[in-house]
C-alpha atoms as a PDB file:
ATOM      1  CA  UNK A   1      -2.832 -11.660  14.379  1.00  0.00           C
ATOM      2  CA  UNK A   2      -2.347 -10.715  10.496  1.00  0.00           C
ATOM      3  CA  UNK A   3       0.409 -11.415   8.454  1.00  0.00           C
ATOM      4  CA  UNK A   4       1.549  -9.554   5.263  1.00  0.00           C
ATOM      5  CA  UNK A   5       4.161 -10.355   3.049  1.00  0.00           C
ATOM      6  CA  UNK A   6       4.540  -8.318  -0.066  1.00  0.00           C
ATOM      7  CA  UNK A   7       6.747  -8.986  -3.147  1.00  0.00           C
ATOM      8  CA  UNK A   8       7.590  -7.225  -6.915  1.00  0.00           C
ATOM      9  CA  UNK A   9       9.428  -4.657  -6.326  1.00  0.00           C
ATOM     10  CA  UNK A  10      12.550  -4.114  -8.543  1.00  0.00           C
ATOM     11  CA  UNK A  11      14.030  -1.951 -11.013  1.00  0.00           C
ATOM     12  CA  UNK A  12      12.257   0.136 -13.957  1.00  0.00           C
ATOM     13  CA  UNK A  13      13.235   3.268 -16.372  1.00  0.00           C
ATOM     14  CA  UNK A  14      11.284   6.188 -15.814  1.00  0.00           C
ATOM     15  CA  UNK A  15       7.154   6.057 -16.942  1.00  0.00           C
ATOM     16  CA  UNK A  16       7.565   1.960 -16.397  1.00  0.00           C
ATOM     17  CA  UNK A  17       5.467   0.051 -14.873  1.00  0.00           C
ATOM     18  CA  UNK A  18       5.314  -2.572 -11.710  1.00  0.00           C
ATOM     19  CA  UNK A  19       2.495  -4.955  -9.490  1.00  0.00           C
ATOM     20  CA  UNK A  20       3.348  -4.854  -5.822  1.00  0.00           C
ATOM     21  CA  UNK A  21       1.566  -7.811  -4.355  1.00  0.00           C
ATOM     22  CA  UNK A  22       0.934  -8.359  -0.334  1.00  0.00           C
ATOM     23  CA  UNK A  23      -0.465 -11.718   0.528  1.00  0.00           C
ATOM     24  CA  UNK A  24      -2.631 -11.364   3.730  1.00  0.00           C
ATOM     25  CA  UNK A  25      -3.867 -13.881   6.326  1.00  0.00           C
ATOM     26  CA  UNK A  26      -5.530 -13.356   9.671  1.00  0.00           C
ATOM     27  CA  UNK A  27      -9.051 -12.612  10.588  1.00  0.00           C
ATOM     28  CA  UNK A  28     -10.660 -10.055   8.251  1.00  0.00           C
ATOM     29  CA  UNK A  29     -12.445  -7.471  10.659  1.00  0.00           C
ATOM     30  CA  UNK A  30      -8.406  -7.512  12.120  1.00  0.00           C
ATOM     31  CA  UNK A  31      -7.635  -6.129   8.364  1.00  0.00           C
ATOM     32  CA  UNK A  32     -10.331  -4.131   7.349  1.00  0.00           C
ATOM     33  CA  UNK A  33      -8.291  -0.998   6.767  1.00  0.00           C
ATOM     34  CA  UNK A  34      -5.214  -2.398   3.840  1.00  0.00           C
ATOM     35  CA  UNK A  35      -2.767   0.385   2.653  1.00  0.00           C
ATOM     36  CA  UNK A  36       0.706   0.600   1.040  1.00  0.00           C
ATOM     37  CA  UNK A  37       3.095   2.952   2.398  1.00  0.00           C
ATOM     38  CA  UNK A  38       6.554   4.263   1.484  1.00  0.00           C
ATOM     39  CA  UNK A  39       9.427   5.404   2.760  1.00  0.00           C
ATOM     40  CA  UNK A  40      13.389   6.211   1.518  1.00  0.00           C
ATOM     41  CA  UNK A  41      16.124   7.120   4.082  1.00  0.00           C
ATOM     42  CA  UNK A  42      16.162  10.249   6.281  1.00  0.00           C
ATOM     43  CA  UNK A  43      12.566  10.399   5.362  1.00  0.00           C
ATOM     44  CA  UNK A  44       9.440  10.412   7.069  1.00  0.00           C
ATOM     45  CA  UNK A  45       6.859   7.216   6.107  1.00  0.00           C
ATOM     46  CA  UNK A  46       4.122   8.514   3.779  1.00  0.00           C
ATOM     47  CA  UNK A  47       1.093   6.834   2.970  1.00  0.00           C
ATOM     48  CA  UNK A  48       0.229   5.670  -0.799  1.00  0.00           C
ATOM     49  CA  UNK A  49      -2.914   3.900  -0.875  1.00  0.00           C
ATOM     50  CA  UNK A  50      -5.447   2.421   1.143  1.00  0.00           C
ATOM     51  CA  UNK A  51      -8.393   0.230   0.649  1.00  0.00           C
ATOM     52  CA  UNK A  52     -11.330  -0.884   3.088  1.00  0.00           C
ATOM     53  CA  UNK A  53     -11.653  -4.705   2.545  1.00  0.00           C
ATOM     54  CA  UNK A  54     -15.488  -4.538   3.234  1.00  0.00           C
ATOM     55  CA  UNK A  55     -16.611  -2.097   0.181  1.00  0.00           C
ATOM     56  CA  UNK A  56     -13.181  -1.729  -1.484  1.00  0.00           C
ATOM     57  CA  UNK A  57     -13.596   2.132  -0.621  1.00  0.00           C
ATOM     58  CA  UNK A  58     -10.317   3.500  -2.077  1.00  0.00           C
ATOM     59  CA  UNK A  59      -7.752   6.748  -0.792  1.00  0.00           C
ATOM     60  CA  UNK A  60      -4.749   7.724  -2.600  1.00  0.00           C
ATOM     61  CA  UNK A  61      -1.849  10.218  -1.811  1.00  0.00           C
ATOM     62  CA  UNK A  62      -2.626  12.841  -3.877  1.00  0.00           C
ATOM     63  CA  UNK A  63       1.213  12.210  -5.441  1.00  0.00           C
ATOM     64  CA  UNK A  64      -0.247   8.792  -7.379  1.00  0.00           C
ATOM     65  CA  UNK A  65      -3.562   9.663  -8.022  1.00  0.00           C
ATOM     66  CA  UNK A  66      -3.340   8.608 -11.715  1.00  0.00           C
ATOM     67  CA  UNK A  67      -1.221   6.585 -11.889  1.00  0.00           C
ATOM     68  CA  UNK A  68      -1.729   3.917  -8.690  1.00  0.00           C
ATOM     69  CA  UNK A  69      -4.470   1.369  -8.028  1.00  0.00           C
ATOM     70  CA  UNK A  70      -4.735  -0.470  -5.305  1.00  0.00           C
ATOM     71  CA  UNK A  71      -6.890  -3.779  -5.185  1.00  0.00           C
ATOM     72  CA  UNK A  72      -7.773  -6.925  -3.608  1.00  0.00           C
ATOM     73  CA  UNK A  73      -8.309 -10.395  -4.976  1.00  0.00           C
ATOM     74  CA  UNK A  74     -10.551 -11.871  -2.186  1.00  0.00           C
ATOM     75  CA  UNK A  75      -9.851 -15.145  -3.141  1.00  0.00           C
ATOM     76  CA  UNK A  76      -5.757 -15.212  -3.356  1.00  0.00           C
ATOM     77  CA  UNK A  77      -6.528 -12.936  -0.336  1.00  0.00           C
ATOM     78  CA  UNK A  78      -4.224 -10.807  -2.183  1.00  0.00           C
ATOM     79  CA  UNK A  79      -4.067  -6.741  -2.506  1.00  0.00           C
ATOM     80  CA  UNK A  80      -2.272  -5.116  -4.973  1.00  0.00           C
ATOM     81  CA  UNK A  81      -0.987  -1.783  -6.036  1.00  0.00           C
ATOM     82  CA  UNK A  82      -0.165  -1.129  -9.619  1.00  0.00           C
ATOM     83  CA  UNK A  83       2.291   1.641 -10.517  1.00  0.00           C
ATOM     84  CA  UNK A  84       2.025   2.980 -13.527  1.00  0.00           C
ATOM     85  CA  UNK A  85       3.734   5.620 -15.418  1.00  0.00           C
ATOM     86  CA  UNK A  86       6.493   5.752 -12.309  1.00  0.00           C
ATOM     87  CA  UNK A  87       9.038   8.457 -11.609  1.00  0.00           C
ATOM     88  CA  UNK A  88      12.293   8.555  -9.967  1.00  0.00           C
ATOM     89  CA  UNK A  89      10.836  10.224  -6.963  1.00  0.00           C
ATOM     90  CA  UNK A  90       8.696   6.884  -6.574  1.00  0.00           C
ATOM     91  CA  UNK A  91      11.903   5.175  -5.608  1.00  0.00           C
ATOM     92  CA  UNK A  92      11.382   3.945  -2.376  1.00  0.00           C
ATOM     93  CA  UNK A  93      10.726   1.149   0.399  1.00  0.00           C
ATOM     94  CA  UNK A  94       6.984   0.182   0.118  1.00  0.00           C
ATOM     95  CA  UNK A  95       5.493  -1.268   3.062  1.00  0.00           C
ATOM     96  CA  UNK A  96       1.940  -3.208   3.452  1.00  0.00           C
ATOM     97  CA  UNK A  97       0.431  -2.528   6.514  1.00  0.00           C
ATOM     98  CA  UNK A  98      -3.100  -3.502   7.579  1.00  0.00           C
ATOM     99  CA  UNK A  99      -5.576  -2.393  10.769  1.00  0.00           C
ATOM    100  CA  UNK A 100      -9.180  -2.777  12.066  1.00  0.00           C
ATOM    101  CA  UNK A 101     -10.972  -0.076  10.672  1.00  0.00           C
ATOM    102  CA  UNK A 102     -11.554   1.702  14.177  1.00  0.00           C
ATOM    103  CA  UNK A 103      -9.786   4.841  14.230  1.00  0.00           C
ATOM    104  CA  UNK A 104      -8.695   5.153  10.509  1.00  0.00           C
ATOM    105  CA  UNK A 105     -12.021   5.714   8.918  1.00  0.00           C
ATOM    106  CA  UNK A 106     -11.993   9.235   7.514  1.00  0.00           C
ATOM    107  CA  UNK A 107     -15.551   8.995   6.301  1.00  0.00           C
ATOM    108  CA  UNK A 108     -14.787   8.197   3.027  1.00  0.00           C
ATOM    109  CA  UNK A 109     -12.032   5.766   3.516  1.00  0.00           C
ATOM    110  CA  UNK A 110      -9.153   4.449   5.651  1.00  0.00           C
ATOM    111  CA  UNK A 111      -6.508   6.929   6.069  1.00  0.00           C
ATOM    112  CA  UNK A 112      -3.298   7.133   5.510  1.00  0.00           C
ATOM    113  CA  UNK A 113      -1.810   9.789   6.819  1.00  0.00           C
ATOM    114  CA  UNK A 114      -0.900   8.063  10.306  1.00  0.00           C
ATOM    115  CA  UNK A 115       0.699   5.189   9.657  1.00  0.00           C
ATOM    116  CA  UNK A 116       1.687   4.830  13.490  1.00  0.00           C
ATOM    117  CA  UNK A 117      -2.125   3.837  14.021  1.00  0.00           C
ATOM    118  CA  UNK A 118      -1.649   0.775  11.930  1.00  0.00           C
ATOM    119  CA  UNK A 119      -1.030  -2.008  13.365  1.00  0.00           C
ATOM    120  CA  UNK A 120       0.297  -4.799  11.286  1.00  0.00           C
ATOM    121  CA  UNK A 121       3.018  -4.551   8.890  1.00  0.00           C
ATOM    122  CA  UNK A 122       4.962  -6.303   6.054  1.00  0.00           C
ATOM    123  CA  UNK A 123       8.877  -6.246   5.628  1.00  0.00           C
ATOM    124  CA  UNK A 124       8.612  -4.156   2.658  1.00  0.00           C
ATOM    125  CA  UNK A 125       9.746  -4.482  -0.992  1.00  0.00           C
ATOM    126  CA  UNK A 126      12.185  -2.288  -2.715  1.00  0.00           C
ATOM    127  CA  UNK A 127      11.394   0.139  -5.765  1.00  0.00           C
ATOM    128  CA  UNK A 128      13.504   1.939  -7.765  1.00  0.00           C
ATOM    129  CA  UNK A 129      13.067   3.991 -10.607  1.00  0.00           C
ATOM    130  CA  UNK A 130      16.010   5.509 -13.094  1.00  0.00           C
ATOM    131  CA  UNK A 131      15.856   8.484 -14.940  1.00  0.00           C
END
């Protein structure tokens, strides 16, 4: 089993700035694939971010590219995902979720455009952004 909690989320003016944490426990081949997700009402989850825990291979949504990083801190067993520069169409729930890397590795990282193949996930943290 893996648990995920994340936390940080709150309230920024446009091209601010915020550190969404997700602690993570459970074994680590269980969690190989780590990636934030997002989703507002009536819309369809979309993934962010991901990053395989073995090599810290990294994905992004082509939406952050630029302005996202996600990363882990092995020893907090942490992973983050800094937001920079963020836009009121970042506003959203953002969910951890984590997976064994079988059947999400794209070749060059863990994807993220199916988050129903995931199989753990946080409660989520809420971002918004003003104009």
């Amino acid at each position: 089993q893996v648990h995920l909690a994340e936390s940080g989320g709150g309230s920024v003016q446009d091209g601010g700035s915020l550190r969404l944490s997700c602690a993570v426990s459970g074994a680590p081949y269980m969690r190989a694939c780590i990636s934030w997700f997002r989703q507002s009402p009536g819309k369809e989850r979309e993934g962010v971010a991901s990053l395989y825990s073995l090599d810290q291979t990294t994905i992004y949504a082509d939406s952050v590219k630029g302005r996202f990083a996600i990363s882990q801190d092995n020893i907090e067993d942490t992973v983050y995902l800094q937001m920079n520069n963020l836009k009121p169409e970042d506003s959203s729930m953002y969910y951890c979720a984590a997976s064994p890397s079988a059947g999400l590795w794209g070749g060059a990282g863990c994807l993220i455009a199916y988050p129903g193949k995931y199989r753990f996930w946080g409660q989520g943290t809420q971002v918004a952004v003003s104009s």
